[in-house]
C-alpha atoms as a PDB file:
ATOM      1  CA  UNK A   1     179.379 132.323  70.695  1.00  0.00           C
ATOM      2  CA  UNK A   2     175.802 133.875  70.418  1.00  0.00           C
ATOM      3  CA  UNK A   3     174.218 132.141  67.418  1.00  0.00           C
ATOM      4  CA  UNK A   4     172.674 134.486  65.796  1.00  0.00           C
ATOM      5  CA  UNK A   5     172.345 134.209  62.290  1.00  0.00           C
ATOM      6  CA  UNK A   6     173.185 137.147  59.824  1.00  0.00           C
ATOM      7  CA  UNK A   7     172.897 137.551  56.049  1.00  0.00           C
ATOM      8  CA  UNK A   8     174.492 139.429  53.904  1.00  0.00           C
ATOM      9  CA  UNK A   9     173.119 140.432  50.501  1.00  0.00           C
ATOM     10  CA  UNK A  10     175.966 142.519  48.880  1.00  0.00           C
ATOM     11  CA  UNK A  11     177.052 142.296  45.601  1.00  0.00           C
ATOM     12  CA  UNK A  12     180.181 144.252  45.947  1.00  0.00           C
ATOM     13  CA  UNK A  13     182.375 141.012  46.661  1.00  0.00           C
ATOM     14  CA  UNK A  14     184.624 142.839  48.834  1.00  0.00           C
ATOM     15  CA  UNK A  15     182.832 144.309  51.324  1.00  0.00           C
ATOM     16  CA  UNK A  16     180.450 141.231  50.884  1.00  0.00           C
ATOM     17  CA  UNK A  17     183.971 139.364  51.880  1.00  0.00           C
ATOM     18  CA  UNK A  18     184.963 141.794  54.637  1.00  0.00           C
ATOM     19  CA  UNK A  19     181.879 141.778  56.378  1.00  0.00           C
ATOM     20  CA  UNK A  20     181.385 138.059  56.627  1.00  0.00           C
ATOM     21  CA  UNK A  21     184.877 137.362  57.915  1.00  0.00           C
ATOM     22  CA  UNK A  22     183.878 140.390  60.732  1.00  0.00           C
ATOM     23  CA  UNK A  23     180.958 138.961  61.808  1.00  0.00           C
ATOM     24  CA  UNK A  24     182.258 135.447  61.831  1.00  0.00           C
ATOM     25  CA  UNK A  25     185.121 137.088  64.277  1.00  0.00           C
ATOM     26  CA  UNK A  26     182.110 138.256  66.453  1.00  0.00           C
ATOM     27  CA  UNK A  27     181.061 134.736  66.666  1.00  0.00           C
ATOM     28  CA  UNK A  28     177.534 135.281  64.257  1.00  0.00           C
ATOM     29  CA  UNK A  29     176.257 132.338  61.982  1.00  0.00           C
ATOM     30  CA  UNK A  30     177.043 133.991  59.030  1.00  0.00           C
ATOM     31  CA  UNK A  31     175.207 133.653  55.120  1.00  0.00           C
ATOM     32  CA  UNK A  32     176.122 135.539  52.343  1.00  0.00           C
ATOM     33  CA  UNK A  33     173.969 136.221  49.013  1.00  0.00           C
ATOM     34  CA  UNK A  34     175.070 137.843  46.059  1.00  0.00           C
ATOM     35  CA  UNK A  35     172.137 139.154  44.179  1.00  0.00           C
ATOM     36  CA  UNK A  36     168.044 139.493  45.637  1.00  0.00           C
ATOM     37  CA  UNK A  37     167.276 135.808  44.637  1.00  0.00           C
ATOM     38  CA  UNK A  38     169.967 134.071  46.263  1.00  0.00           C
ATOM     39  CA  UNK A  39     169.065 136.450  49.440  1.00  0.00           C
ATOM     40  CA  UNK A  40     165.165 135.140  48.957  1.00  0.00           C
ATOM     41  CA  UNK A  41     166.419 131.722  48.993  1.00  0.00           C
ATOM     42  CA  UNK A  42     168.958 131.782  52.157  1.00  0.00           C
ATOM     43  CA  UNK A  43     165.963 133.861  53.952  1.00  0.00           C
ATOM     44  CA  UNK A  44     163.659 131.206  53.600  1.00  0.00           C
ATOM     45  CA  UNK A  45     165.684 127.797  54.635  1.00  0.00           C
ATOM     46  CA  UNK A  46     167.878 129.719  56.938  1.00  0.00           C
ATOM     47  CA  UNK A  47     165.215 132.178  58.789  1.00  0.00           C
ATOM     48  CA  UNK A  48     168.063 134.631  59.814  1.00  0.00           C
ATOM     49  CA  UNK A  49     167.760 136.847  62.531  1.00  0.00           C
ATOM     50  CA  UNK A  50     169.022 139.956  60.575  1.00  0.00           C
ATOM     51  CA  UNK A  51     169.344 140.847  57.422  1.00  0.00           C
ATOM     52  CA  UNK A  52     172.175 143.497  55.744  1.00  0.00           C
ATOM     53  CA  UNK A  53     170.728 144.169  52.488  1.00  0.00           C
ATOM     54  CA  UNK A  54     172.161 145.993  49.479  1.00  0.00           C
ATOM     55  CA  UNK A  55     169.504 148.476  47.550  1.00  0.00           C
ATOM     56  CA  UNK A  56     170.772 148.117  44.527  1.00  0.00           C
ATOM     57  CA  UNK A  57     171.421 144.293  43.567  1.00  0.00           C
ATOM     58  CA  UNK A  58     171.277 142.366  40.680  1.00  0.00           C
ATOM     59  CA  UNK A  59     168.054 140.136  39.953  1.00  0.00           C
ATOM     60  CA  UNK A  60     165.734 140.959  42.770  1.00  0.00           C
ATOM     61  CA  UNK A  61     166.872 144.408  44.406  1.00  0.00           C
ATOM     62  CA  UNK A  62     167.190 144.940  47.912  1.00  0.00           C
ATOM     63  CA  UNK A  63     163.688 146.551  48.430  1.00  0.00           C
ATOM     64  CA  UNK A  64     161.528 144.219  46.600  1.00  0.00           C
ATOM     65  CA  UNK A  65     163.426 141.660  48.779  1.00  0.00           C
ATOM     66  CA  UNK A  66     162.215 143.159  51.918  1.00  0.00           C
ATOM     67  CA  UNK A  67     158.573 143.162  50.472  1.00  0.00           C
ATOM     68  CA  UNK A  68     159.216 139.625  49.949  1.00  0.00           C
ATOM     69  CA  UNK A  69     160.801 138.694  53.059  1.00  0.00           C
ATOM     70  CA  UNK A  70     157.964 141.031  54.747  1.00  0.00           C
ATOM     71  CA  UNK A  71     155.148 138.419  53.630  1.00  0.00           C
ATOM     72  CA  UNK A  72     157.250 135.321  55.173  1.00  0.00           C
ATOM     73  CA  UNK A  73     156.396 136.685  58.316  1.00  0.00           C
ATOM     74  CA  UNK A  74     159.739 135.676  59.647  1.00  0.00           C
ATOM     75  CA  UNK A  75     160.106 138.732  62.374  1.00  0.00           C
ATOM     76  CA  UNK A  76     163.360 139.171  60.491  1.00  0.00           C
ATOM     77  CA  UNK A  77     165.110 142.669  61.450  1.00  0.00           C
ATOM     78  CA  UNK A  78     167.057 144.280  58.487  1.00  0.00           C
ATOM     79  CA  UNK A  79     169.464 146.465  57.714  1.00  0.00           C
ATOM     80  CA  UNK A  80     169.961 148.280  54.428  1.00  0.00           C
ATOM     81  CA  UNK A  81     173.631 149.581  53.130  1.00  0.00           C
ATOM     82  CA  UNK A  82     173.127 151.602  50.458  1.00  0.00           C
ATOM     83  CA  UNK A  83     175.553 154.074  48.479  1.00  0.00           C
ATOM     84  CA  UNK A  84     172.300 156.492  48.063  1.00  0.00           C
ATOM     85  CA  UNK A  85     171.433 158.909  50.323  1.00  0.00           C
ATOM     86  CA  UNK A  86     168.064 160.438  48.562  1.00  0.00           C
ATOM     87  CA  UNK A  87     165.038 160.461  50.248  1.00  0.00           C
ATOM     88  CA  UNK A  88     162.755 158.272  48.211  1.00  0.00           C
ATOM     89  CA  UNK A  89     165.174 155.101  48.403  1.00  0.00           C
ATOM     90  CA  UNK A  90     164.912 155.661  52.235  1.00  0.00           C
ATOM     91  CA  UNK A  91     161.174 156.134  52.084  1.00  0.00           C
ATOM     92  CA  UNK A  92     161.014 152.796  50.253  1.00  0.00           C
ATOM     93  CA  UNK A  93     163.262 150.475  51.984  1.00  0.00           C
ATOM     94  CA  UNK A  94     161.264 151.832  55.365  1.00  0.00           C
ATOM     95  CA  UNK A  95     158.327 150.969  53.789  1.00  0.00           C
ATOM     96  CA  UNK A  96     159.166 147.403  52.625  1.00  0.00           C
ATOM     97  CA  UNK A  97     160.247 146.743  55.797  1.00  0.00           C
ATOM     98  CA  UNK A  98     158.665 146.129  59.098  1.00  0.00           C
ATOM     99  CA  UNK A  99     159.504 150.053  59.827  1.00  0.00           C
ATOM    100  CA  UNK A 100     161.693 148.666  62.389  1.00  0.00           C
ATOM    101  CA  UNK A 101     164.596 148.925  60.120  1.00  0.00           C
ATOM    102  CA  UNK A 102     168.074 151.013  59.964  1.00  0.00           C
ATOM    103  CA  UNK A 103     169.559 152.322  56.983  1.00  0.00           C
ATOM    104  CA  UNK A 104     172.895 153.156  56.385  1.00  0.00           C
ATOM    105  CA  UNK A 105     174.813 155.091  53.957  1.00  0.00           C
ATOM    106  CA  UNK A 106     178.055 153.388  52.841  1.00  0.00           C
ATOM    107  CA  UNK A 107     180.176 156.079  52.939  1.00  0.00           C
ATOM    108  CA  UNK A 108     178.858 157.372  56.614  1.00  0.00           C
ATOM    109  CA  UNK A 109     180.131 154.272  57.975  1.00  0.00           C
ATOM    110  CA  UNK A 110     183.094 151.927  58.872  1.00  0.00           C
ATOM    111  CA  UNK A 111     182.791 147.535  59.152  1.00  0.00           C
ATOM    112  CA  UNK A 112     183.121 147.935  63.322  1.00  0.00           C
ATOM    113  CA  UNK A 113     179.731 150.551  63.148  1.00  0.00           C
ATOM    114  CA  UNK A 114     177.717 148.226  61.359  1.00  0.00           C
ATOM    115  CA  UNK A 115     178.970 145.187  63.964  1.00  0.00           C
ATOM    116  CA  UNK A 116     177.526 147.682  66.754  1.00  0.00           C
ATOM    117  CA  UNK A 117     174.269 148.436  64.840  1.00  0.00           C
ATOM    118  CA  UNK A 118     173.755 144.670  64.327  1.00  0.00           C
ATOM    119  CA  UNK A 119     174.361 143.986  68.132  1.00  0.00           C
ATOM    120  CA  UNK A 120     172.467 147.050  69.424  1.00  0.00           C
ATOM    121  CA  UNK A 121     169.778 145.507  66.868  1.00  0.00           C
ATOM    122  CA  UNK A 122     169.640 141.617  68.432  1.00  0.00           C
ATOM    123  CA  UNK A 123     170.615 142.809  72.150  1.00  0.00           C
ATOM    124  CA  UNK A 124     173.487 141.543  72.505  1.00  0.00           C
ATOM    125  CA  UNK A 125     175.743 143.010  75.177  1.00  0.00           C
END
């Protein structure tokens, strides 16, 4: 068991699904949100160690949530999944984050990359 926590703010409720019950395989403290708000929330009484984030969300979109979760000061890595591949959305979400941030295109990727991007992320062997 490592312990780390991980949220995921997806509002596709599939992959949101699939994704929770693969990290919780890995052994991860696992959160899920549904929209930007609910993510804001969890963030702030859970303090996750990484965050998956969905651009496009409902209520509070994934980039103004990393602005957000930016000011907590938390340290918090992220992660964005996206389905958009242009260059501004990738200019933004590395701006609202830290700069230490990945970004992934959903359809460049399978569930077992993003478990190795998350691991490779909190060094853990």
């Amino acid at each position: 068991m490592n312990s780390k926590k991980i949220l995921i703010v997806e509002d596709d409720q599939q992959l949101q699904s699939a994704l929770k019950d693969k990290f919780d395989n890995e052994g991860f403290d696992v959160f899920v949100a549904s929209d930007g708000e609910e993510g804001l929330a969890i963030t702030g009484k859970e303090k996750p160690d990484l965050i998956l984030i969905d651009i496009l969300l409902p209520k509070v979109d994934g980039i103004v949530m990393a602005k957000e979760i930016k000011k907590l000061n938390l340290g918090t890595m992220m992660i964005f999944l996206t389905n958009l591949s242009d260059m501004q959305h990738i200019a933004d979400a590395l701006e609202a984050s830290y700069g230490d941030v990945d970004y992934l295109v959903k359809s460049d990727w399978d569930i077992d990359d993003i478990v190795k991007k998350v691991k490779e992320r909190l060094n853990i062997k």
